[in-house]
Protein backbone atom coordinates (compact mmCIF):
# COMPACT_ATOMS: atom_id res chain seq x y z
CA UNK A 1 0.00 0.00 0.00
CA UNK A 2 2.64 1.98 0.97
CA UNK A 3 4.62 1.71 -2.40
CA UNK A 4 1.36 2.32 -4.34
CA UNK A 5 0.72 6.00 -2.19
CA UNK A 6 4.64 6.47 -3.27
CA UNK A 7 4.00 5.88 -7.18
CA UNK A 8 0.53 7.94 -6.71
CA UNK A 9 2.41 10.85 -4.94
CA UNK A 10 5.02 11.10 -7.77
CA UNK A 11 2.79 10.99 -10.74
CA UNK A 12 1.04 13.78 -9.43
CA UNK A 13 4.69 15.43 -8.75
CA UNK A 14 5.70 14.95 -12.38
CA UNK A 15 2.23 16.36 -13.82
CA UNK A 16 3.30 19.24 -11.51
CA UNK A 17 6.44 19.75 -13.46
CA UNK A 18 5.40 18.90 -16.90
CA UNK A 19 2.80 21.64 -16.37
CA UNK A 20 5.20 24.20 -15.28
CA UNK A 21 7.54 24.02 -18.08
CA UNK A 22 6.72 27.12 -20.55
CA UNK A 23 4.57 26.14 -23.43
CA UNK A 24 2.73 23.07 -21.93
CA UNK A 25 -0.35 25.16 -20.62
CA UNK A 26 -1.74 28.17 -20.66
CA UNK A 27 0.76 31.19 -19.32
CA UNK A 28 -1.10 33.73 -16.46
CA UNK A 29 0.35 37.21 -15.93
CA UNK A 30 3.45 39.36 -18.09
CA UNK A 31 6.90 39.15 -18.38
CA UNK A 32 7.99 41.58 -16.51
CA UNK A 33 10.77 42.92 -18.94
CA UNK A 34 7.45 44.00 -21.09
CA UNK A 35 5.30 45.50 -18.05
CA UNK A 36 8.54 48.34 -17.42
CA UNK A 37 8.46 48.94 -21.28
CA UNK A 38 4.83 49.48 -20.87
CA UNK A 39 5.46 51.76 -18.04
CA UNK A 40 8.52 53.83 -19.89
CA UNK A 41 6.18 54.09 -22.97
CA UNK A 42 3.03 55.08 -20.68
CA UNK A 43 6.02 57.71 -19.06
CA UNK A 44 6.17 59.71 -21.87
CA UNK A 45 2.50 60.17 -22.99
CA UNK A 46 0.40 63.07 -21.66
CA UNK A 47 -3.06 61.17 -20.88
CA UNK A 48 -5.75 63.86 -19.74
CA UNK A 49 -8.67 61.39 -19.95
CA UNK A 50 -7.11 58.66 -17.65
CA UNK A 51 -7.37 55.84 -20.62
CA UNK A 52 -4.22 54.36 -19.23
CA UNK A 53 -5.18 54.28 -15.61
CA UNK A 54 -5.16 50.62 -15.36
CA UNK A 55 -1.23 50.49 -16.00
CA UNK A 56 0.21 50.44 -12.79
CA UNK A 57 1.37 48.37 -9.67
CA UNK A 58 -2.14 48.30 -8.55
CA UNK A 59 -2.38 45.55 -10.71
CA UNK A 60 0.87 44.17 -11.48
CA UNK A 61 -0.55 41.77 -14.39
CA UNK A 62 -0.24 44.09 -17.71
CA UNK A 63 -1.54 41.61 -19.71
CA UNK A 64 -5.38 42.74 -18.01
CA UNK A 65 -4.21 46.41 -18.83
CA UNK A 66 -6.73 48.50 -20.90
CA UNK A 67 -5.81 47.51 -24.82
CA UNK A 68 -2.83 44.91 -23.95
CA UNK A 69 -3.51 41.33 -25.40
CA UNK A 70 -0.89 38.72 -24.48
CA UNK A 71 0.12 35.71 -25.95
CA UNK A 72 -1.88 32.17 -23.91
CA UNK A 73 1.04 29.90 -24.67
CA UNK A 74 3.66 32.39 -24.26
CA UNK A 75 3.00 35.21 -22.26
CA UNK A 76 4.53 37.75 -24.39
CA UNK A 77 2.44 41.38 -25.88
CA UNK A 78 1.05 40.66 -28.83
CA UNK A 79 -1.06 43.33 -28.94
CA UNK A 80 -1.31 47.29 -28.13
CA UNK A 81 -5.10 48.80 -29.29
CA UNK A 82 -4.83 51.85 -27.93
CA UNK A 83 -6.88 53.92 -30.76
CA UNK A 84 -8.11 57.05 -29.16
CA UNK A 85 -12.59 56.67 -27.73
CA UNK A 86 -14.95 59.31 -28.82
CA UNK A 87 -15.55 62.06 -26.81
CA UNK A 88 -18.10 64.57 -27.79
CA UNK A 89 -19.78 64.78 -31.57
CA UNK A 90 -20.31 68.04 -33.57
CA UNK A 91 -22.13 67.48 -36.28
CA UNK A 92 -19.72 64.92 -38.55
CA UNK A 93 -16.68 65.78 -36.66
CA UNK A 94 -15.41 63.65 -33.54
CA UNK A 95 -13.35 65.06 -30.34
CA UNK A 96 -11.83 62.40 -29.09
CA UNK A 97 -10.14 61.38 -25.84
CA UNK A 98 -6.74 61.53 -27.36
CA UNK A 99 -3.15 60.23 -25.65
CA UNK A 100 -0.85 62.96 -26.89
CA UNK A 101 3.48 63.22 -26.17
CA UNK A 102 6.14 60.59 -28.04
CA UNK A 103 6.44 57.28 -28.79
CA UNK A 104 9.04 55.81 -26.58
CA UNK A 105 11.57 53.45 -27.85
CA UNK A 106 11.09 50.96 -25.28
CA UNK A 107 8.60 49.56 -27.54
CA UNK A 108 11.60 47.42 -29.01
CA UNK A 109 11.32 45.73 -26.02
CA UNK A 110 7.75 44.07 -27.32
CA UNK A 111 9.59 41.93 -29.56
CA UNK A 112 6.28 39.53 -30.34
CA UNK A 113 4.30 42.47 -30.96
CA UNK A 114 1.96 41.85 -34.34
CA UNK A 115 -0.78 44.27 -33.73
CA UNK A 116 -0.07 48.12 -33.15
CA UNK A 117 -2.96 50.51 -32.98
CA UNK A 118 -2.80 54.26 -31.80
CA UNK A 119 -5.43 55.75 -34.04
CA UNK A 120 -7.07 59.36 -33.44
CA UNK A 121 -5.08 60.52 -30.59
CA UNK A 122 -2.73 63.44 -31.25
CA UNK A 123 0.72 62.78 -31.47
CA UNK A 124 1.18 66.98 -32.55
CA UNK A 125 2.88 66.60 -35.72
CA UNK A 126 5.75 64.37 -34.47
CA UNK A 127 7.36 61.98 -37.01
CA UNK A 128 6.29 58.27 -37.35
CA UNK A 129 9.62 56.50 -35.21
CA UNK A 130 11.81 54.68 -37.72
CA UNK A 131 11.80 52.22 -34.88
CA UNK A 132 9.19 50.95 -35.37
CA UNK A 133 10.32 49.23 -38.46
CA UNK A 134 12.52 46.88 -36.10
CA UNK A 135 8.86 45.28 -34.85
CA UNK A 136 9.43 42.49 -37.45
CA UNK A 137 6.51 40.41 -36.21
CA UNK A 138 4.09 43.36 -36.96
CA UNK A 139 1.19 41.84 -39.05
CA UNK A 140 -1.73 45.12 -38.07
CA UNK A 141 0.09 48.96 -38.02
CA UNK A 142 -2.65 51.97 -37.95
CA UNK A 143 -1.26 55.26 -37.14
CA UNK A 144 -4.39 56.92 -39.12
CA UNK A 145 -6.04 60.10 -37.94
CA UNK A 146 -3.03 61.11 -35.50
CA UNK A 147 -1.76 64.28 -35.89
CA UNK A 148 1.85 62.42 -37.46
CA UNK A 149 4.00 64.68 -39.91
CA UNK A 150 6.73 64.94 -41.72
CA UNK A 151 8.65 62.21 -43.80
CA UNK A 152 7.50 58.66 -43.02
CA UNK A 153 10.31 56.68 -42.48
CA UNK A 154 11.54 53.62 -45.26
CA UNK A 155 12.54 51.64 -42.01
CA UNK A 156 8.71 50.58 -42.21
CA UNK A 157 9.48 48.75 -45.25
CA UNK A 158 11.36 46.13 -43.38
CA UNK A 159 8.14 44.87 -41.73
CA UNK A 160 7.88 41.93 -44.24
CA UNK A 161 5.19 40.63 -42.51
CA UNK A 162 2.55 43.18 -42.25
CA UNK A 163 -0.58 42.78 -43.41
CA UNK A 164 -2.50 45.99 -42.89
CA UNK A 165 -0.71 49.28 -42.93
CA UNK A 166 -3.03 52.07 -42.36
CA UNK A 167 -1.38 55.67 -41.99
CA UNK A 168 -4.34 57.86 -43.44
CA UNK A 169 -5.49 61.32 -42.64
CA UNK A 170 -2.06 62.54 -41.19
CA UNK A 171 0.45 65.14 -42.24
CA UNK A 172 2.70 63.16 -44.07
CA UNK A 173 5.28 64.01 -46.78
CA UNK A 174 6.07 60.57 -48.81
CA UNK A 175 9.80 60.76 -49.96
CA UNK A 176 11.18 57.06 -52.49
CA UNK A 177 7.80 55.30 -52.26
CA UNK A 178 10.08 52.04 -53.09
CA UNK A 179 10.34 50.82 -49.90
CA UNK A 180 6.04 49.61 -50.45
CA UNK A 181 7.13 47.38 -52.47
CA UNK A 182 8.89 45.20 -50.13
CA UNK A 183 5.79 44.21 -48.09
CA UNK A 184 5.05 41.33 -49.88
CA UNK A 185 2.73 39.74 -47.61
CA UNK A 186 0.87 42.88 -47.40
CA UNK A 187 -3.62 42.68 -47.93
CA UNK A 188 -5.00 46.04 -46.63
CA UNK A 189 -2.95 49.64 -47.58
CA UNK A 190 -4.75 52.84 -46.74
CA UNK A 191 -2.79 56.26 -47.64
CA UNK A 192 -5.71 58.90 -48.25
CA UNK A 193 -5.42 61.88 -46.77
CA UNK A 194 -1.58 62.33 -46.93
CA UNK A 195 -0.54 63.70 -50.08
CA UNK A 196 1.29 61.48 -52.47
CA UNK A 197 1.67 64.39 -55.12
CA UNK A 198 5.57 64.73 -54.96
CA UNK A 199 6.29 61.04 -53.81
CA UNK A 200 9.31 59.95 -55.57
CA UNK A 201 9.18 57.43 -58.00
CA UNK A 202 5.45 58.55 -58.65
CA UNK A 203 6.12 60.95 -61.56
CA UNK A 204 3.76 63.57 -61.86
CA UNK A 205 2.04 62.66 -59.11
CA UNK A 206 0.31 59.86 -60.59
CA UNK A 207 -0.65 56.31 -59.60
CA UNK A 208 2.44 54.26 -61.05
CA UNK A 209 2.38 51.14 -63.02
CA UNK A 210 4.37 49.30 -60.02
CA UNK A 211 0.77 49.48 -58.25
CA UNK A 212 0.42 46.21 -60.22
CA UNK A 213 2.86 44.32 -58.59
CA UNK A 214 0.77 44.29 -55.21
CA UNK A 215 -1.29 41.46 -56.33
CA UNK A 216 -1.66 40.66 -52.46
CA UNK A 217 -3.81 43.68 -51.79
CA UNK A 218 -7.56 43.04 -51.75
CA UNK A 219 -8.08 46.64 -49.99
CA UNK A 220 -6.13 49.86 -51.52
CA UNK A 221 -7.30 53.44 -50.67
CA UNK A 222 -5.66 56.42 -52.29
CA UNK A 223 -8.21 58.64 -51.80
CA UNK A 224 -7.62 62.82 -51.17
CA UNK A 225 -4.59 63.35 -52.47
CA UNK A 226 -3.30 65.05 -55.76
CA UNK A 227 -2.76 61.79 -57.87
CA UNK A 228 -2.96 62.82 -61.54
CA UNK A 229 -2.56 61.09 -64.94
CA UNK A 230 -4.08 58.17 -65.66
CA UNK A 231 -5.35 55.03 -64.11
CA UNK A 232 -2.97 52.32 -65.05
CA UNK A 233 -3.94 49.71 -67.24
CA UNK A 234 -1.98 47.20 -64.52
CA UNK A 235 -4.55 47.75 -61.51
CA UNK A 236 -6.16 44.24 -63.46
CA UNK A 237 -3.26 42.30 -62.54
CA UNK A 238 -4.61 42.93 -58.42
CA UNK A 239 -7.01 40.18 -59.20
CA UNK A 240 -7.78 39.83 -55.37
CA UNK A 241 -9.05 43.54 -54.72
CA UNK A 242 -12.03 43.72 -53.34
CA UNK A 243 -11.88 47.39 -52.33
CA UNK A 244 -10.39 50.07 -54.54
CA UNK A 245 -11.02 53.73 -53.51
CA UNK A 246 -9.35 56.18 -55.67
CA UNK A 247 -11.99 59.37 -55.03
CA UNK A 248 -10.77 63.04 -55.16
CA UNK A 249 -7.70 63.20 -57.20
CA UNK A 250 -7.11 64.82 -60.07
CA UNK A 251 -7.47 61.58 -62.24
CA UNK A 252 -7.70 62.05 -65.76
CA UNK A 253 -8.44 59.45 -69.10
CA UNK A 254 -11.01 56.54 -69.30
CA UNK A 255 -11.81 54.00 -67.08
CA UNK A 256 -9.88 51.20 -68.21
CA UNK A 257 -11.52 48.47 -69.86
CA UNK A 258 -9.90 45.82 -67.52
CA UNK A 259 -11.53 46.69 -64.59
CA UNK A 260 -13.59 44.27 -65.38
CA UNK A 261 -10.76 41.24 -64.40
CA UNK A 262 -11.16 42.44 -61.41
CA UNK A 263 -13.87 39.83 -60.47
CA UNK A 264 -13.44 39.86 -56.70
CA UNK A 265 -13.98 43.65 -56.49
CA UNK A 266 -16.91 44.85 -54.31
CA UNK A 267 -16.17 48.64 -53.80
CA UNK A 268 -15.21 50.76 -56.48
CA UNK A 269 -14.80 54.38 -55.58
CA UNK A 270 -13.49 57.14 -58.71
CA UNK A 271 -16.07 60.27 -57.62
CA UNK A 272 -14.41 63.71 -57.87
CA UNK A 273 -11.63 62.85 -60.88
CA UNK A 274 -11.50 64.28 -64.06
CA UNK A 275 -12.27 61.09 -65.72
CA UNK A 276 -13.67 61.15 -69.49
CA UNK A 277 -14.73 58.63 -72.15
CA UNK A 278 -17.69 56.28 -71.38
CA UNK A 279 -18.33 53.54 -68.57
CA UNK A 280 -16.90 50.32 -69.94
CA UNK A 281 -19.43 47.32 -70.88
CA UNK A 282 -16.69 45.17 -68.69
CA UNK A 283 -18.17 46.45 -65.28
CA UNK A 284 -20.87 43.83 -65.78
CA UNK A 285 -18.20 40.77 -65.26
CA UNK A 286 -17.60 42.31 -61.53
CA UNK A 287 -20.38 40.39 -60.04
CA UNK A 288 -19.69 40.69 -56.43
CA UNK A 289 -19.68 44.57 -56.76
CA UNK A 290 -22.34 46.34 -54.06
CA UNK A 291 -21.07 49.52 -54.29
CA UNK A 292 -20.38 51.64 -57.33
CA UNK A 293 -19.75 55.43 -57.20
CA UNK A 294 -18.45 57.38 -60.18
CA UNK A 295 -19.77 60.50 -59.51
CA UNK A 296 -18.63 63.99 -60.27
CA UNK A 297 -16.66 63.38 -63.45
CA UNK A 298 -17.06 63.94 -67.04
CA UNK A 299 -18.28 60.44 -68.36
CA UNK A 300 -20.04 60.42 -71.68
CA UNK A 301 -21.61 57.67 -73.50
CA UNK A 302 -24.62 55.75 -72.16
CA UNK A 303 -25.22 53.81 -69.39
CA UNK A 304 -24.18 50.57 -70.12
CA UNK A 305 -26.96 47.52 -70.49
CA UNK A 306 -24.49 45.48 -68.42
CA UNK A 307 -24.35 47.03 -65.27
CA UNK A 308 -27.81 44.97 -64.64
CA UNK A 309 -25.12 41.87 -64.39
CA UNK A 310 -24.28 43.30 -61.26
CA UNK A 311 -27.06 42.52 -59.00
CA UNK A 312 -25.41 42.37 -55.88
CA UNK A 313 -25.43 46.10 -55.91
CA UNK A 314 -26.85 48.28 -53.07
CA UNK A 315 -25.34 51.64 -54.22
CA UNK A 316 -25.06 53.01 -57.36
CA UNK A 317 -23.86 56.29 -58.29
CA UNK A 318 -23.07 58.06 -61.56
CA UNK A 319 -24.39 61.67 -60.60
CA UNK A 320 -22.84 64.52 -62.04
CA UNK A 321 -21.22 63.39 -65.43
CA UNK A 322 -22.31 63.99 -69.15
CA UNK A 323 -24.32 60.37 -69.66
CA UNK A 324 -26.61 60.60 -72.53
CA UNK A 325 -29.39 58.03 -73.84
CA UNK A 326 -31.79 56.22 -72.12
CA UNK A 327 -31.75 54.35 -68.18
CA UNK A 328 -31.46 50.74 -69.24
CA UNK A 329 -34.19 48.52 -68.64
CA UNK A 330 -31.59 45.95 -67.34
CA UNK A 331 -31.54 48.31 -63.98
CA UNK A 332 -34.36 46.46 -62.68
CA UNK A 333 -32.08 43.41 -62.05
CA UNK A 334 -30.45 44.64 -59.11
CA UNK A 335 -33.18 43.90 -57.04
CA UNK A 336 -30.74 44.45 -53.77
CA UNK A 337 -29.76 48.13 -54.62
CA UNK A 338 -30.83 50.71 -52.14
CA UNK A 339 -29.38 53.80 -53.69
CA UNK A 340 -29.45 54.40 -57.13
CA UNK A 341 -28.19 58.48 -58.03
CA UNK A 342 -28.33 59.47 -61.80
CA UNK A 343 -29.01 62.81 -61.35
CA UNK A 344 -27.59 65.62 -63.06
CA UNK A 345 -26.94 63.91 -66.17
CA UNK A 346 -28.27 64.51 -69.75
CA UNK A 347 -30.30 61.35 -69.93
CA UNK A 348 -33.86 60.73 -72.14
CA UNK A 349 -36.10 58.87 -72.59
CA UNK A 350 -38.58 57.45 -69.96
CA UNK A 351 -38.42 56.03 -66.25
CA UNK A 352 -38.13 52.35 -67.23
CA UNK A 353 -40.90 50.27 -65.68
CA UNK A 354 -38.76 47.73 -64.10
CA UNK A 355 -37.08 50.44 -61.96
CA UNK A 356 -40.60 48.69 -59.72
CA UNK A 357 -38.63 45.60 -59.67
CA UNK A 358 -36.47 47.19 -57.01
CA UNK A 359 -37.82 46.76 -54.26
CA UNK A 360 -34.52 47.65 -51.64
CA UNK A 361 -34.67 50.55 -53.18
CA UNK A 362 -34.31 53.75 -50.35
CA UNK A 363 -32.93 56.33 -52.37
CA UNK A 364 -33.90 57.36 -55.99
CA UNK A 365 -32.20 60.17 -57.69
CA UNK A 366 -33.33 60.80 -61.37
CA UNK A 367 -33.08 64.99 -60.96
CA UNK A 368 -32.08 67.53 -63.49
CA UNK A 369 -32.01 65.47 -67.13
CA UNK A 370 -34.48 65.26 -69.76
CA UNK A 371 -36.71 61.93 -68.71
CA UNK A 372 -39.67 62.33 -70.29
CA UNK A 373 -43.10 60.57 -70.12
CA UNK A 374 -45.16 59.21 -66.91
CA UNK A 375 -44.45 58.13 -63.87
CA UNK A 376 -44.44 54.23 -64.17
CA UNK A 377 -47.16 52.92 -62.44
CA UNK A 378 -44.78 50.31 -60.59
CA UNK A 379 -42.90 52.99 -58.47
CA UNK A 380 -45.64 51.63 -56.28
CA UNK A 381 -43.82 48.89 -55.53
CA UNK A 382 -41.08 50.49 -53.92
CA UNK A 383 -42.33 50.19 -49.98
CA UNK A 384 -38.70 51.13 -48.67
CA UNK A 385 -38.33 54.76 -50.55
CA UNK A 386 -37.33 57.28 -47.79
CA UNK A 387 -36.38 60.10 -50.80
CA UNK A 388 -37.61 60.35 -54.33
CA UNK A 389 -36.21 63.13 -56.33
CA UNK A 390 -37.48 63.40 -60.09
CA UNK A 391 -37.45 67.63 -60.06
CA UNK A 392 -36.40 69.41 -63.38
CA UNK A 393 -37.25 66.88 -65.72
CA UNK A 394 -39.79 67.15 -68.78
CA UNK A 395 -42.09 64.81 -67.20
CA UNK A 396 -45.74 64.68 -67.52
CA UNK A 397 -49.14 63.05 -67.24
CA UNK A 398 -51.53 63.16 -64.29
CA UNK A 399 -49.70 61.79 -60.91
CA UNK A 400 -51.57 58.62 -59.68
CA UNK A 401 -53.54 58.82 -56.06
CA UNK A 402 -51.58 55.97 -54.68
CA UNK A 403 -47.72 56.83 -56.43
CA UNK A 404 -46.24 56.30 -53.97
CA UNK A 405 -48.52 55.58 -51.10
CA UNK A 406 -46.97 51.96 -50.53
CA UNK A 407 -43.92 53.99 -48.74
CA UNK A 408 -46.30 55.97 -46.52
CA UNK A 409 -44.54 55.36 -43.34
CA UNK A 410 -40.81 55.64 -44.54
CA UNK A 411 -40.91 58.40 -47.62
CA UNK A 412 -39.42 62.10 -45.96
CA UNK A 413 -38.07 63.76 -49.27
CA UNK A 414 -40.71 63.86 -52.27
CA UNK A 415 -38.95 66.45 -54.92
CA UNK A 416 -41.32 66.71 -58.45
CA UNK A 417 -40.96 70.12 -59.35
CA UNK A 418 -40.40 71.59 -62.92
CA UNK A 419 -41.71 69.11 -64.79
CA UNK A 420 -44.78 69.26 -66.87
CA UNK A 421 -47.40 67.31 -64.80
CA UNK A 422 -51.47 68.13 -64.95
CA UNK A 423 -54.23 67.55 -62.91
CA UNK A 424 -54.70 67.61 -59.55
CA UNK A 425 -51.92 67.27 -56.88
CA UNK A 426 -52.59 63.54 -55.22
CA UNK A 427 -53.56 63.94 -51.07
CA UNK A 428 -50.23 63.18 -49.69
CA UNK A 429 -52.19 62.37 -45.91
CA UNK A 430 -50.72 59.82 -43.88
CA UNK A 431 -47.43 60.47 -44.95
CA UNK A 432 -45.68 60.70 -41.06
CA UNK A 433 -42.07 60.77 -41.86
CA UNK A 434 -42.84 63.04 -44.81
């Protein structure tokens, strides 16, 4: 008996130590090495709103800290989300509770860090540290929105293993651009809102050929800068984009016919270019595409039949160009669409009936062109419409009692005027939201 209690008592003695050796269970509390880099780093922000509050020896374990993720198996930081909360709303701009000061260096220290966040707080026009190209586990960098300026450091090229890099809305001035090129693992690149105009290696300003090489990417936003020229012909070779957003530039040409190849795109943004020629029949091979907004250029040509291929669409806009001809008939396809804007256009012709066959639809936009006939009867299908807007038209006919009484409860904008309607105006009662 005794000799069996023996054997018992030293099983349970080597589970003991086969537990305790690192990476055979689950790992509680930091390294301690990490928790005083968290503390030097914390030592040289100014935080007014107390967001770091919970890094201290009141609680010794950093890995509960407020936006500090560690590693189960290993212990180690993995992650720092630290993106500055909202704090008051005016209107469509956000004050938030921003961590302001410098970046310490003791990040280095957080050698298994893959996930860096520090969004919307106010760094006060500091530089981006070129240290932080030494962080070569990085996978998730956003330093958008945070008051960073001047030249953004090529060490950030060397973090081969990033796979979002997000340093939008800053104050940024972009020196050799080569150094993109050498995240080859990289999915998601956002660099609106910093002025890539005089980026080297982007002559003139304009989106380079090289952009092709980033097959990777399936999410690319260049959007308010000064990019001009053309868009290049090699954006089809990105066959795994699904969300291109190249909006307020100074883009100039057609829209190249191989956008279409780009079968896994779902957002295509191009409003407020300069872009001429007409929208290619290829945009009906992106099936997947729900949201499509060209507005604000100088398109010609018609709309084309194909874009009725593309009925996973929910927005649709092609405001403010120079289309001509008639709405297609194929629009009543894209029975998911909720917005649809051609307004401001020089289109004829008549509302087609099938635009009924939409029955997501929310927003409908057919102001300023030259429509002409009746209102199709089967606009009182559309039980979702919250704004209808058909003013300065050459419409006519008598307007139907019941137009659009099926969207009593949800219709607030009706717009019909200058047109050439007769009869009596239809009792718009019941119409709360209106």
């Amino acid at each position: 008996m005794a000799g069996r209690s023996f054997q018992h008592l030293l099983s349970f003695l080597m589970l003991l130590l086969l537990c305790a050796k690192p990476g055979l269970g689950n790992v509680t509390g930091c390294i301690e090495r990490e928790r005083q880099a968290l503390l030097h780093f914390k030592r040289g922000l100014v935080d007014e709103f107390g967001l770091l509050s919970s890094w201290g020896d009141d609680n010794r374990d950093c890995c509960q800290w407020r936006g500090v993720q560690c590693s189960n198996q290993s212990g180690h930081i993995i992650m720092l989300h630290l993106p500055a909360p909202p704090n008051e709303e005016y209107g469509e701009f956000v004050i938030y509770q921003s961590l302001r000061g410098d970046i310490s260096p003791s990040l280095l220290e957080l050698e298994h860090l893959t996930h860096l966040d520090l969004s919307c707080n106010d760094f006060e026009e500091r530089h981006i540290p070129p240290f932080l190209g030494s962080l070569s586990r990085m996978q998730y960098l956003n330093l958008s929105h945070a008051y960073f300026a001047q030249t953004v450091p090529t060490q950030l090229g060397n973090l081969s293993n990033l796979l979002s890099l997000d340093l939008s809305n800053n104050y940024l001035k972009f020196g050799n651009l080569e150094w993109l090129s050498r995240l080859s693992s990289l999915r998601h690149l956002d660099l609106s809102s910093v002025d890539l105009s005089k980026a080297i290696h982007w002559s003139q300003g304009s989106i380079p050929d090289t952009v092709g090489k980033m097959v990777l990417l399936s999410h690319l936003d260049l959007s308010f800068n000064q990019l001009q020229g053309s868009i290049p012909d090699t954006v089809r070779k990105m066959v795994l984009l699904s969300h291109l957003d190249l909006s307020v530039n100074q883009l100039q040409g057609s829209i190249p016919d191989t956008v279409g190849k780009m079968v896994l795109l779902s957002h295509l943004d191009l409003v407020v270019n300069q872009l001429q020629g007409s929208i290619p029949d290829t945009v009906g091979k992106m099936v997947l595409l729900s949201h499509l907004f060209l507005s604000y250029n100088q398109l010609q040509g018609s709309i084309p039949d194909t874009v009725g291929n593309m009925v996973l669409l929910s927005h649709l806009d092609l405001s403010s160009n120079q289309l001509r001809g008639s709405i297609p008939d194929t629009v009543g396809n894209m029975v998911l669409l909720s917005h649809l804007d051609l307004s401001r256009n020089q289109l004829q012709g008549s509302i087609p009936y099938t635009v009924g066959n939409m029955v997501s639809l929310e927003n409908l936009y057919l102001s300023q062109n030259h429509l002409q006939g009746e209102i199709p009867k089967s606009l009182s299908n559309l039980c979702n419409l919250q704004a209808l807007k058909l003013d300065r038209n050459n419409l006519s006919g008598q307007l139907a009692p019941d137009f659009v009484a099926c969207a009593n409860d949800t219709l607030k904008t009706l717009s019909l005027s200058d047109n050439q309607f007769n009869g009596s105006v239809p009792a718009l009662i019941g119409f709360s939201s209106l």
